[in-house]
C-alpha atoms as a PDB file:
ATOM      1  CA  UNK A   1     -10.366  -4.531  15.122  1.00  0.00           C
ATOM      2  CA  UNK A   2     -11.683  -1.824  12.731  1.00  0.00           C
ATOM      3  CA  UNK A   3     -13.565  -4.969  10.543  1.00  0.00           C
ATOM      4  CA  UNK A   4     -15.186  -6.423  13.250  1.00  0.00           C
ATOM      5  CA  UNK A   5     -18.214  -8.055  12.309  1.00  0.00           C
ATOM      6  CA  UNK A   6     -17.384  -7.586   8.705  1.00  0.00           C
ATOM      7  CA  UNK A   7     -17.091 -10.009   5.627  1.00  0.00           C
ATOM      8  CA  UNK A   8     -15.103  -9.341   3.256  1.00  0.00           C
ATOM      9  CA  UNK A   9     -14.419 -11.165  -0.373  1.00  0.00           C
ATOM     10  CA  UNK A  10     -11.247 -10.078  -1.796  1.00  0.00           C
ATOM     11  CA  UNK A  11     -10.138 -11.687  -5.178  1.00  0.00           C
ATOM     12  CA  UNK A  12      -7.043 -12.399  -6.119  1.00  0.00           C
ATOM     13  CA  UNK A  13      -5.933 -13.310  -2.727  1.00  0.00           C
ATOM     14  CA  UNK A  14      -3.789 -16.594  -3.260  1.00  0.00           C
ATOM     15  CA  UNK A  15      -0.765 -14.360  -3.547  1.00  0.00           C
ATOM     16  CA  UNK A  16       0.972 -10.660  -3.688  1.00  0.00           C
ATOM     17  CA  UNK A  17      -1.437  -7.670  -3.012  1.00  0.00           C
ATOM     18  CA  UNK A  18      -4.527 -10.168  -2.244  1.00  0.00           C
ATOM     19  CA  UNK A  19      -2.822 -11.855   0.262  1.00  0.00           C
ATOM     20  CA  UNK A  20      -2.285  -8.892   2.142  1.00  0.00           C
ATOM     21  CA  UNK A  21      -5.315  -7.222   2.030  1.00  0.00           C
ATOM     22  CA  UNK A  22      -6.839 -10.485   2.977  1.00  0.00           C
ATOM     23  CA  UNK A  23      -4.254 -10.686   5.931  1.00  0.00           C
ATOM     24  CA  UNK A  24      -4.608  -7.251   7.132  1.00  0.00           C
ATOM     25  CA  UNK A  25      -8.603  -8.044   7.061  1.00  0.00           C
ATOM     26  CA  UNK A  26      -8.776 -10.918   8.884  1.00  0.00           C
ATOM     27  CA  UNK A  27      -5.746  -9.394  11.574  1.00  0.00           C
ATOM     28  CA  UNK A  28      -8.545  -6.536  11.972  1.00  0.00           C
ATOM     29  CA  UNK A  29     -11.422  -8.710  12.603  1.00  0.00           C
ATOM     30  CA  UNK A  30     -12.744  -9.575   8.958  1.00  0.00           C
ATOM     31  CA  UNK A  31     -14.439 -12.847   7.709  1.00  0.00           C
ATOM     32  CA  UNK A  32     -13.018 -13.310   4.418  1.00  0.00           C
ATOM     33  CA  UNK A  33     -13.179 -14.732   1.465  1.00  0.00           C
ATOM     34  CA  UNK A  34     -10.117 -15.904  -0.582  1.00  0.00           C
ATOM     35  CA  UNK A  35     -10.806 -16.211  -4.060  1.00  0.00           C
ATOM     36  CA  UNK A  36      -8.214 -16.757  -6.595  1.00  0.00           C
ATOM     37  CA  UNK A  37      -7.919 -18.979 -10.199  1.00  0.00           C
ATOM     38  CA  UNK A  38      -5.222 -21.074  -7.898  1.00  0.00           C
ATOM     39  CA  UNK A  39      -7.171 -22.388  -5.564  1.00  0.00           C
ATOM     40  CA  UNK A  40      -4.489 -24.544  -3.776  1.00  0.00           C
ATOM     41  CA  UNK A  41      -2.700 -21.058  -3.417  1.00  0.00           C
ATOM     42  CA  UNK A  42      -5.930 -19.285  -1.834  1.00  0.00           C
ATOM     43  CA  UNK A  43      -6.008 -22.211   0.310  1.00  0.00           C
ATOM     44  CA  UNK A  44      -2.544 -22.080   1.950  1.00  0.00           C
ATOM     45  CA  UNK A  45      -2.940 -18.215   2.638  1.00  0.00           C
ATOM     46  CA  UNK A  46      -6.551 -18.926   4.201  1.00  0.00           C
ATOM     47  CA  UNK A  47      -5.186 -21.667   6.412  1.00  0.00           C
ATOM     48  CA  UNK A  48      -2.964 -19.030   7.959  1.00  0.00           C
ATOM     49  CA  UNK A  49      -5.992 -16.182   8.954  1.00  0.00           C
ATOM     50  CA  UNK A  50      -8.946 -18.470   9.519  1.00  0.00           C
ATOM     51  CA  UNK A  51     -10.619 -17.121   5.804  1.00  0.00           C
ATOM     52  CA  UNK A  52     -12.308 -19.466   3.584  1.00  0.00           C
ATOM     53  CA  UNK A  53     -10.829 -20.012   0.067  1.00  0.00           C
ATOM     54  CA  UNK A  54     -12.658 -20.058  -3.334  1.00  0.00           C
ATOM     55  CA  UNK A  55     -12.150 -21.114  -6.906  1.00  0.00           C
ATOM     56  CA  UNK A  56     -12.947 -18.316  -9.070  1.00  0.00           C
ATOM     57  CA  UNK A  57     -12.156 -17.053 -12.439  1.00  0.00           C
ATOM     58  CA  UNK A  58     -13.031 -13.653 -12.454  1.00  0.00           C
ATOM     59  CA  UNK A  59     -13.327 -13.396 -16.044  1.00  0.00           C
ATOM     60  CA  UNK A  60     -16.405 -15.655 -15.990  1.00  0.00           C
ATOM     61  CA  UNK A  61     -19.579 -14.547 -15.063  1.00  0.00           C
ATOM     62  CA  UNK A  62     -21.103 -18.619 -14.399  1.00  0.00           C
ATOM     63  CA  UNK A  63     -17.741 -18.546 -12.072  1.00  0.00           C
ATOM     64  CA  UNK A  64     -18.317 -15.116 -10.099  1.00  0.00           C
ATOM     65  CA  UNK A  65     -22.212 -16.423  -9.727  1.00  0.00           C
ATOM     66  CA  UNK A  66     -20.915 -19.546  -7.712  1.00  0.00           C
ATOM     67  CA  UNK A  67     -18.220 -17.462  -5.725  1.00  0.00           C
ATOM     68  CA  UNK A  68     -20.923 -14.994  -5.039  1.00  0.00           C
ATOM     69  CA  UNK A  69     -23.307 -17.463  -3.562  1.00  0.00           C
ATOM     70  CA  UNK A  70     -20.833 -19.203  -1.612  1.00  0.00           C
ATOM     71  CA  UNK A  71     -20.038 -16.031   0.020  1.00  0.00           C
ATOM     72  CA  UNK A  72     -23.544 -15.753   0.903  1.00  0.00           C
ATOM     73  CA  UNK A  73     -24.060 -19.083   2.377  1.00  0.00           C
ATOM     74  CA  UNK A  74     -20.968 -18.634   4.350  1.00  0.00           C
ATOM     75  CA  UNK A  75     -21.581 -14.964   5.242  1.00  0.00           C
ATOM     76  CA  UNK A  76     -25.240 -14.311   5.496  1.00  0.00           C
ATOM     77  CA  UNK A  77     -24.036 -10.887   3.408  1.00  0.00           C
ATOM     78  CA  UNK A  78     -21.116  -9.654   2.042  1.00  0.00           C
ATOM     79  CA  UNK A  79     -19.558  -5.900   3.442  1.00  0.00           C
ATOM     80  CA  UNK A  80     -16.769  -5.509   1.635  1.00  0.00           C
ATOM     81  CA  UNK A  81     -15.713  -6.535  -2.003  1.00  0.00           C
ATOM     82  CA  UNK A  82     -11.941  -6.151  -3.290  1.00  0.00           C
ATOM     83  CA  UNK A  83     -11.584  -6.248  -7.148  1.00  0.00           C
ATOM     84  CA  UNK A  84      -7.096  -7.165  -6.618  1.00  0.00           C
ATOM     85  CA  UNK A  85      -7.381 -10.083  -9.900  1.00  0.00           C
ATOM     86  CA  UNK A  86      -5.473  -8.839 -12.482  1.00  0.00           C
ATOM     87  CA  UNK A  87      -3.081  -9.405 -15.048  1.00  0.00           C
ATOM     88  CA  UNK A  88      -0.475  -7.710 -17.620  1.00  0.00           C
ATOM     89  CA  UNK A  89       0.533  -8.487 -21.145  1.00  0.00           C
ATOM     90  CA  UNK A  90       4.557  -8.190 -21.326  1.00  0.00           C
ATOM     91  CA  UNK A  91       6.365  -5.321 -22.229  1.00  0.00           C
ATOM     92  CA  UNK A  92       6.140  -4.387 -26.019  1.00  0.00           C
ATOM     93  CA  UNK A  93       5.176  -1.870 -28.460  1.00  0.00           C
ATOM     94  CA  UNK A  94       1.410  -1.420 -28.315  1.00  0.00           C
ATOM     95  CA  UNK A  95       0.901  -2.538 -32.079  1.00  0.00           C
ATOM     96  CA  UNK A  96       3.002  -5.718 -31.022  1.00  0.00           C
ATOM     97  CA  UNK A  97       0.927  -6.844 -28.200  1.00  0.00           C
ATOM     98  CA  UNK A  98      -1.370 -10.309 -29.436  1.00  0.00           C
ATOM     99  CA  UNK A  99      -5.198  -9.834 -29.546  1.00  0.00           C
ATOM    100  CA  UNK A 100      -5.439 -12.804 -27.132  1.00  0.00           C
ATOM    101  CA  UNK A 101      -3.076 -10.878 -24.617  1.00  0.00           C
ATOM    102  CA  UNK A 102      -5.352  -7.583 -25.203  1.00  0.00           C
ATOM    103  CA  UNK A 103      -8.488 -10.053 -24.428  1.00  0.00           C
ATOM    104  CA  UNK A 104      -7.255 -11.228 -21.385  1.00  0.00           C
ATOM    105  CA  UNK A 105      -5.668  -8.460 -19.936  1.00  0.00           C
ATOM    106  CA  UNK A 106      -9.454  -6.679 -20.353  1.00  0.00           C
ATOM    107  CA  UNK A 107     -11.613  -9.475 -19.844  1.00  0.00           C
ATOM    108  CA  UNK A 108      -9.368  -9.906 -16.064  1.00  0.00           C
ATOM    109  CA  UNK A 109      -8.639  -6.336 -15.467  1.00  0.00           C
ATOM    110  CA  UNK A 110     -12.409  -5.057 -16.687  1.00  0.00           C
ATOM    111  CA  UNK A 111     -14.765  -7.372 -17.328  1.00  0.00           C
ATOM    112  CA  UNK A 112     -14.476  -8.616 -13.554  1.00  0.00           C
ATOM    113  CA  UNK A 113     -14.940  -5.710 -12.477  1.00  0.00           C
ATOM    114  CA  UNK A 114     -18.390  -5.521 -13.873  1.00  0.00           C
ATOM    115  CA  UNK A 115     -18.885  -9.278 -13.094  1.00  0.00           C
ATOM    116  CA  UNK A 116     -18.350  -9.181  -8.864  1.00  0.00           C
ATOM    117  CA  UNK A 117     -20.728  -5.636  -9.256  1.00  0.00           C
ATOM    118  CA  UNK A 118     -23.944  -7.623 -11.138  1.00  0.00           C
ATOM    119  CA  UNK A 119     -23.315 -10.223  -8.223  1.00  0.00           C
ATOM    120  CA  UNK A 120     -22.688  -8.527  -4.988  1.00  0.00           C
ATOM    121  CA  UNK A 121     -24.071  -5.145  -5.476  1.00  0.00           C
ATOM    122  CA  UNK A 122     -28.097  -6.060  -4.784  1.00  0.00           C
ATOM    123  CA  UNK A 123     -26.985  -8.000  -2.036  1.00  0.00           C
ATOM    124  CA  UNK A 124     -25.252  -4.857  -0.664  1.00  0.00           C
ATOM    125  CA  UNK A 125     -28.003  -2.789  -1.420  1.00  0.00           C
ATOM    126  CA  UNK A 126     -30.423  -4.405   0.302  1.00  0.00           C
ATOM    127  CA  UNK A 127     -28.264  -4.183   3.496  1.00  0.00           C
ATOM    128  CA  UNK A 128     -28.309  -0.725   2.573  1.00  0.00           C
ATOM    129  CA  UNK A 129     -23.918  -0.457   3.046  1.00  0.00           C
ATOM    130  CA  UNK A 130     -21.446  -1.881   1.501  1.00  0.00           C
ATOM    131  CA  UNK A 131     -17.536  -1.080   0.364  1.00  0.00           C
ATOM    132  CA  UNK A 132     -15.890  -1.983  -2.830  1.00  0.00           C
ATOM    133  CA  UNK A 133     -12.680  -1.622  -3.252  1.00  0.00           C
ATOM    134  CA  UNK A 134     -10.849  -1.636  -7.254  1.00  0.00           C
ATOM    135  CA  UNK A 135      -7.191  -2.592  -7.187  1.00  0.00           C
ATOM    136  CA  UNK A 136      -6.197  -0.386 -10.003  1.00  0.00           C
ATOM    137  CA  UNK A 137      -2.373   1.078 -10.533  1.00  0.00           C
ATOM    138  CA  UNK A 138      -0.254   3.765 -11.391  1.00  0.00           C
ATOM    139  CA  UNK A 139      -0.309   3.297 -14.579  1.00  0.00           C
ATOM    140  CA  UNK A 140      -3.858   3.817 -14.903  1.00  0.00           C
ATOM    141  CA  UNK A 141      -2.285   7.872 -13.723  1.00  0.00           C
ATOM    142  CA  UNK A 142       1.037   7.686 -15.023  1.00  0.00           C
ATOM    143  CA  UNK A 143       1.053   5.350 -18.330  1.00  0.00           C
ATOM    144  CA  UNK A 144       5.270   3.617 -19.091  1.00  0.00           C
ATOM    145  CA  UNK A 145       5.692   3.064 -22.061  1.00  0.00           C
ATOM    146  CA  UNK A 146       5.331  -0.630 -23.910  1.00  0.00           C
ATOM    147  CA  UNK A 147       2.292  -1.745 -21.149  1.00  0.00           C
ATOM    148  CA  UNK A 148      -0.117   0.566 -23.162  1.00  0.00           C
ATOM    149  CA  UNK A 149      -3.086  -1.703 -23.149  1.00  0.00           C
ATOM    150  CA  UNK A 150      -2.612  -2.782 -19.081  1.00  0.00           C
ATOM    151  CA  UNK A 151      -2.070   1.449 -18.890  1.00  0.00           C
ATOM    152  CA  UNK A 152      -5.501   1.570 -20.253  1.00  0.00           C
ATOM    153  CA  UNK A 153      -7.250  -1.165 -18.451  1.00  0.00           C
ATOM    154  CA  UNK A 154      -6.278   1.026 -14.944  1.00  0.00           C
ATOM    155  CA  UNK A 155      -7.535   3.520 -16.288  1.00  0.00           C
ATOM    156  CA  UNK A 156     -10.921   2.272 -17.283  1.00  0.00           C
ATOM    157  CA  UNK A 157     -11.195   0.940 -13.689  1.00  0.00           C
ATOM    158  CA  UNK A 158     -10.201   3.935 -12.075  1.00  0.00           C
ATOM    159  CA  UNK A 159     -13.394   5.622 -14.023  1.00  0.00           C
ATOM    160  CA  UNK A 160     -15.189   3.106 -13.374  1.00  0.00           C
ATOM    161  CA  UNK A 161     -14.194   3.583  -9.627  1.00  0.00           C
ATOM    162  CA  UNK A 162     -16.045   6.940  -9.673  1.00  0.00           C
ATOM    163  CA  UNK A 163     -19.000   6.395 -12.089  1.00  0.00           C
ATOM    164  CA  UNK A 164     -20.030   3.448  -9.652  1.00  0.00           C
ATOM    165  CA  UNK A 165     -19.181   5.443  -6.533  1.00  0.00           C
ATOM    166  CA  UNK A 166     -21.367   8.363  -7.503  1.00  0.00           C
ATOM    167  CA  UNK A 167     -24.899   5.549  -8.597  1.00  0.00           C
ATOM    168  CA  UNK A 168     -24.156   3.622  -5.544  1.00  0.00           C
ATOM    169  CA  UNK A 169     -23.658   6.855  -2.728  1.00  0.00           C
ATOM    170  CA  UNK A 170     -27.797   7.207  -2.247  1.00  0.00           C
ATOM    171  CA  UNK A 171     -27.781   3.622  -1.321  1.00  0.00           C
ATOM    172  CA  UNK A 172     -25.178   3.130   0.895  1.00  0.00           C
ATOM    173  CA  UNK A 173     -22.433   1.933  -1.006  1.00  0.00           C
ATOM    174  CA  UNK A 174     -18.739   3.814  -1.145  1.00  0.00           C
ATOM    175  CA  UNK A 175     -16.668   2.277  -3.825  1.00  0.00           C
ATOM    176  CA  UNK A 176     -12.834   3.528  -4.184  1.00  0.00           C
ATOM    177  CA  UNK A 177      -9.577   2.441  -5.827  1.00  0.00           C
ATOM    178  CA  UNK A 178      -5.773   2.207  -4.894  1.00  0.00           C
ATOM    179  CA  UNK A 179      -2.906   2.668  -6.586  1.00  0.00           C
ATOM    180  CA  UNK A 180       0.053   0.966  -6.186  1.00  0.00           C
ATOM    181  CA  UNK A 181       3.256   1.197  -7.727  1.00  0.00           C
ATOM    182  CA  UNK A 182       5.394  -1.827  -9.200  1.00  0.00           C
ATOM    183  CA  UNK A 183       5.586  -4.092  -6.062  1.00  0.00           C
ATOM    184  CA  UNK A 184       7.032  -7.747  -4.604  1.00  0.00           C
ATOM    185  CA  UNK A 185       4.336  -9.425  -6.312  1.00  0.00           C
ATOM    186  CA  UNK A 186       4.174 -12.409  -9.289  1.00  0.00           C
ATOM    187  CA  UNK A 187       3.306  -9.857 -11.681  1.00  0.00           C
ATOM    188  CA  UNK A 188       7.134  -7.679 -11.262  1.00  0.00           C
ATOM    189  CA  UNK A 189       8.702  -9.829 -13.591  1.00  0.00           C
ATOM    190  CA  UNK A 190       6.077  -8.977 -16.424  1.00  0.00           C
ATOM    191  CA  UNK A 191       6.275  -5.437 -15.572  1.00  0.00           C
ATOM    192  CA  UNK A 192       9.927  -5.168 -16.463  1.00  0.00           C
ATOM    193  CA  UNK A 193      10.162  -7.697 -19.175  1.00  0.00           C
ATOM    194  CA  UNK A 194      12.872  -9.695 -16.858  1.00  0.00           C
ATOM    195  CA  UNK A 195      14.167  -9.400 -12.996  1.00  0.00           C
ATOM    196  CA  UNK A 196      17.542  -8.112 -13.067  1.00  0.00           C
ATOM    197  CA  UNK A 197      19.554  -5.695 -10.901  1.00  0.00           C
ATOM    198  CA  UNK A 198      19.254  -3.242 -13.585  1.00  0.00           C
ATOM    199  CA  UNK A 199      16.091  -3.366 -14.325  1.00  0.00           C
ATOM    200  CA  UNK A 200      14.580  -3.335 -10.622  1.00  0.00           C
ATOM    201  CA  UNK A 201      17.424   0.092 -10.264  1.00  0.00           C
ATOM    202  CA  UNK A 202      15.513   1.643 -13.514  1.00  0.00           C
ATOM    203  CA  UNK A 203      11.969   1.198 -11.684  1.00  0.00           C
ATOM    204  CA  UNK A 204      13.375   1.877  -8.283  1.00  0.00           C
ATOM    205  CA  UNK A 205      14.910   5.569  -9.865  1.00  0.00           C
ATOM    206  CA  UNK A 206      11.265   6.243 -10.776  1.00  0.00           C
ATOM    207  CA  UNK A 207       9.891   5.775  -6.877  1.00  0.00           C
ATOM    208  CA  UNK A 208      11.020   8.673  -4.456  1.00  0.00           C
ATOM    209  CA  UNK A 209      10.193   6.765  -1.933  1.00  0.00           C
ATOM    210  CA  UNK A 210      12.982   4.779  -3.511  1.00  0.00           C
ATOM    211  CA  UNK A 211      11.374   1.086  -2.773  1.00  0.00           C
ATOM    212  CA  UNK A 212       8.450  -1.329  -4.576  1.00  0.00           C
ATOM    213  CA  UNK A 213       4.885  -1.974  -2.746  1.00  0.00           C
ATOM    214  CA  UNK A 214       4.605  -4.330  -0.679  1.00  0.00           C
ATOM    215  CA  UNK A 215       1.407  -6.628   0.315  1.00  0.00           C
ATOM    216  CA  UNK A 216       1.407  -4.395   3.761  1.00  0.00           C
ATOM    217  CA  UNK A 217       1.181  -1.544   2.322  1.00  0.00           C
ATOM    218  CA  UNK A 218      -2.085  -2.225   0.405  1.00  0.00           C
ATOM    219  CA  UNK A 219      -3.617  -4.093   2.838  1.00  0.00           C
ATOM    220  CA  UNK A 220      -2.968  -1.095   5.026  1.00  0.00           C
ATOM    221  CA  UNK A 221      -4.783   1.492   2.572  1.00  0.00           C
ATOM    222  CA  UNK A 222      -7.183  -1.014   1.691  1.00  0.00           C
ATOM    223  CA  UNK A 223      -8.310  -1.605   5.679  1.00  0.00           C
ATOM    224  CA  UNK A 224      -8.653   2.062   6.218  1.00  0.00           C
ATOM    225  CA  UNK A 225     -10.836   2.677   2.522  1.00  0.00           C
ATOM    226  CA  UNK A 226     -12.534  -0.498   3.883  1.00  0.00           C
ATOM    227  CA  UNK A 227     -13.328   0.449   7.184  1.00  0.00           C
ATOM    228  CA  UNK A 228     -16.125   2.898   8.913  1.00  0.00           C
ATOM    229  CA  UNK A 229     -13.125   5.551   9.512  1.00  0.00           C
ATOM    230  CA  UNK A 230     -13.506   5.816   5.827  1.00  0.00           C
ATOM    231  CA  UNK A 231     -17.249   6.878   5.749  1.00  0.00           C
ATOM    232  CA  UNK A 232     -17.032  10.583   3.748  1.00  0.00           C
ATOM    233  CA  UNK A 233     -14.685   9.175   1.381  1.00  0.00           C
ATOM    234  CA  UNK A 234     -15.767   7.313  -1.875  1.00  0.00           C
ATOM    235  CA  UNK A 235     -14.650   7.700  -5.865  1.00  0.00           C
ATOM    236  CA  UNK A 236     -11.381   8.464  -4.646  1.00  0.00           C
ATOM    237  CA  UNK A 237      -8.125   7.010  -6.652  1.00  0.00           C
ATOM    238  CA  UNK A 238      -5.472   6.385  -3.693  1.00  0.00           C
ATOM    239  CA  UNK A 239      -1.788   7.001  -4.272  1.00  0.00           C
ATOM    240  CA  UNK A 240      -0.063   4.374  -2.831  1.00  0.00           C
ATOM    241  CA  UNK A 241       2.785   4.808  -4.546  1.00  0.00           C
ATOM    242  CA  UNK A 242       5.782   6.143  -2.550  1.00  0.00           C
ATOM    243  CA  UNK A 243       5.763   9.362  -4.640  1.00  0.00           C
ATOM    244  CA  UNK A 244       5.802   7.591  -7.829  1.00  0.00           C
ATOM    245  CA  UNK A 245       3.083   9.845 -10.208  1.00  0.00           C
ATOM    246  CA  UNK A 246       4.106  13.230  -8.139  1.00  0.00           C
END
């Protein structure tokens, strides 16, 4: 029960990573909010923990404004934020990639970022503590080739990990990232262009570990960065990536 007495809003959560940093929250004592764009999706997950789900398009700021003050009025404050939304455009040559793509892929992988701060971040610091936790990746460390313009939107949230951890340490507030490597999520197939055997054993050769992420594994990491155990550690970029950017 290292969340006890917590609340939590973790976006994203209707499937893959979300999910199970929303599971592993609630298993540990969390109140949490499920907020996703598929809201039937958030629903079925938050049926199975006791969370509450939430509509929410991360990319909009009217949209983050509503989730934000739902989370209040269920909540009376909000503890912990998880930034897990994101998307990728498909594998191509960076010159290739459509400007729509590039707009989304920033506007869901960025812009929210700054969105879910502007709206939870005076409520955490007038509590005075908070955690925020960004969902970046591995290839915001270790860039493949073809996903140049999702390799750079990890990598502005990884920055933006630490620039926000160091202005919100004096009041209270650790903000941190993870990592993960290619997992069992909806986004796999857009990582490697298509699911086949050969193209999971090409990404697999690239993990020492020698197997994908899995929802457990982040909402492991995530609980720990989350939790009070955690207290000296903020503007760190977690590894969680069985070996993969050694």
């Amino acid at each position: 029960m290292r969340l006890r007495d917590k609340s939590a809003v973790v976006t994203g959560a209707g499937s893959g990573f979300g999910a199970g940093i929303a599971r592993k929250f609630a298993a540990e004592g969390a109140r949490v909010m499920l907020a996703d764009i598929n809201e039937s999706a958030a629903k079925e997950v938050a049926a199975g923990i006791g969370g509450i789900a939430q509509q929410v398009d991360v990319a909009s700021g009217e949209s983050i404004a509503r989730m934000a003050a739902e989370a209040a009025a269920a909540f009376g404050s909000i503890d912990i934020l998880v930034n897990n939304a994101g998307v990728t455009h498909l594998p191509a040559p960076l010159e290739d990639v459509s400007e729509a793509d590039f707009d989304r892929v920033l506007a869901v992988n960025c812009k929210s970022v700054y969105l879910t701060a502007r709206a939870l971040v005076p409520m955490m610091k007038r509590a005075g503590s908070g955690a925020i936790l960004n969902v970046a990746s591995t290839a915001g460390l270790s860039p493949r080739p073809r996903l140049n313009w999702y390799n750079a939107s990890k990598g502005w949230m990884i920055t933006a990990t630490k620039a926000m951890a160091v202005e919100l340490a004096p009041a209270g507030i650790r903000v941190n990232a993870i990592c993960p490597v290619a997992g069992e999520t909806p986004l796999l197939k857009s990582f490697m262009g298509e699911d086949t055997p050969e193209m999971r054993a090409k990404f697999l050769a690239t993990i020492p570990i020698g197997r994908f992420s899995t929802p457990e594994d982040m909402g492991n990491a995530a609980c720990f960065l989350c939790s009070d155990e955690a207290s000296m550690i903020t503007g760190v970029a977690l590894e969680v990536d069985g070996g993969r950017c050694i």
